[in-house]
Protein backbone atom coordinates (compact mmCIF):
# COMPACT_ATOMS: atom_id res chain seq x y z
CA UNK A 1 -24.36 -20.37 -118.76
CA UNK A 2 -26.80 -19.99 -116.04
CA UNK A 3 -29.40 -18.56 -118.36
CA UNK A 4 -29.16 -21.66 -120.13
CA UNK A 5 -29.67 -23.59 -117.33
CA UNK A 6 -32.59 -22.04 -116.11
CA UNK A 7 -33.93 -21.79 -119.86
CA UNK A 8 -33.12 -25.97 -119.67
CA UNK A 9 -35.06 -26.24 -116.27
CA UNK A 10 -38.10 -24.59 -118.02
CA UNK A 11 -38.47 -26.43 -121.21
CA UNK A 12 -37.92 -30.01 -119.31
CA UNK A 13 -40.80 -28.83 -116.84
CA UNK A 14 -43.50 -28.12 -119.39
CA UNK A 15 -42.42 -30.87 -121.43
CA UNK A 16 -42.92 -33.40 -118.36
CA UNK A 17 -46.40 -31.65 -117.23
CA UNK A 18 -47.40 -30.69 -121.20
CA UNK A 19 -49.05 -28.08 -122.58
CA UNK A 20 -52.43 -29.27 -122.15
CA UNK A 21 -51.98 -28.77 -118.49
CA UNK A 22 -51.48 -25.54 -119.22
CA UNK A 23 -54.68 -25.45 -120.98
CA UNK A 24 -57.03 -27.06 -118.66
CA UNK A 25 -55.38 -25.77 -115.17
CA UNK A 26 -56.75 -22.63 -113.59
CA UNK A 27 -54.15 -19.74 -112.78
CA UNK A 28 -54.08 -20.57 -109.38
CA UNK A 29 -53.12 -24.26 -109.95
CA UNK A 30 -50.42 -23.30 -112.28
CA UNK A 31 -48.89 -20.97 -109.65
CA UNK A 32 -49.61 -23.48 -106.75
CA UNK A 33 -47.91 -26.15 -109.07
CA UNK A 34 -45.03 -23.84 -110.05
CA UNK A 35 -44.38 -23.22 -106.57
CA UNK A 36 -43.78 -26.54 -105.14
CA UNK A 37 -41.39 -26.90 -108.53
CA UNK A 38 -39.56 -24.65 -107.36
CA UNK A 39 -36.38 -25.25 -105.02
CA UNK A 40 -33.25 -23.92 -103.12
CA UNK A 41 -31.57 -23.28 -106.52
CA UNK A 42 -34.78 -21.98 -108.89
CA UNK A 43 -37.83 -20.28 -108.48
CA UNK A 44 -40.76 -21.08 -110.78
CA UNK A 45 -43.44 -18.48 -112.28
CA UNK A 46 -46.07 -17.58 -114.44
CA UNK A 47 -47.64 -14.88 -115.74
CA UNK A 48 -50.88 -16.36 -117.31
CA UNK A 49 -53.02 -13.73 -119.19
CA UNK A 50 -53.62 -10.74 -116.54
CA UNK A 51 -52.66 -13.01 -113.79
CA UNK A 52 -49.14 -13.01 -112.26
CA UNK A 53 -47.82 -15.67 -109.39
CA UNK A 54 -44.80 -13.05 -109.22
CA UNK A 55 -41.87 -12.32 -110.98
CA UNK A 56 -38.32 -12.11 -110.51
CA UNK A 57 -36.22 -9.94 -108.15
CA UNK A 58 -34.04 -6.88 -109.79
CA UNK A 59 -30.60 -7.80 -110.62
CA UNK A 60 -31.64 -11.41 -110.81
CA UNK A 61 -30.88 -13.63 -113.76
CA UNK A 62 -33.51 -15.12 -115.48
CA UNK A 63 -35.32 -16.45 -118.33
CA UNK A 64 -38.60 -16.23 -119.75
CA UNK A 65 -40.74 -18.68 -121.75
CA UNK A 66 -43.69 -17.04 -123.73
CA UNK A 67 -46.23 -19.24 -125.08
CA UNK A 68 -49.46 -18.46 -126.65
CA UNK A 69 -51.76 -20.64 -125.41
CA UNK A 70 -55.54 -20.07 -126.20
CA UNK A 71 -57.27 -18.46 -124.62
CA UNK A 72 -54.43 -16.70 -123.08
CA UNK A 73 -50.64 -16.04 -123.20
CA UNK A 74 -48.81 -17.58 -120.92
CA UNK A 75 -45.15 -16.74 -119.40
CA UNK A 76 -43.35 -18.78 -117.62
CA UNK A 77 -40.09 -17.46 -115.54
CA UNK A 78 -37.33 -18.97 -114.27
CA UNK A 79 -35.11 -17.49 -111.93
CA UNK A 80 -31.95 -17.65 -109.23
CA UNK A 81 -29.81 -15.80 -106.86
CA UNK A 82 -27.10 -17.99 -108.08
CA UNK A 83 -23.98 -16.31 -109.48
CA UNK A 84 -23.10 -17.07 -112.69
């Protein structure tokens, strides 16, 4: 349940801020943006090409999002300490 939750939280994210954000935002924007996304409940990330704003804790449940977005593929990870 909470997979699809977080997996929900993701895909209503980049469909509010659109892919071409994606495109036209530098890594450090994305993870600056993805950052003050995040809250109390979920933690945003990304993973854009080589680049990496972080990733998720062991033993944490989470989700990932993989597009390929030229020039670069870019991941974007949801996560919480939240029990299930």
């Amino acid at each position: 349940m909470l997979q699809e939750e977080l997996r929900d939280y993701v895909l209503a994210y980049l469909q509010q801020k659109g892919v071409f954000w994606l495109l036209q935002s530098p890594p450090e924007s994305i993870c600056s943006e993805l950052s003050r996304a995040s809250n109390a409940s979920v933690t945003l990330s990304a993973t854009i090409g080589p680049r990496s704003c972080g990733s998720p804790p062991s033993g944490t449940v989470y989700v990932a999002v993989n597009l390929n977005v030229i020039p670069e593929e870019v991941t974007v990870e949801a996560w919480s300490d939240t029990l299930e």
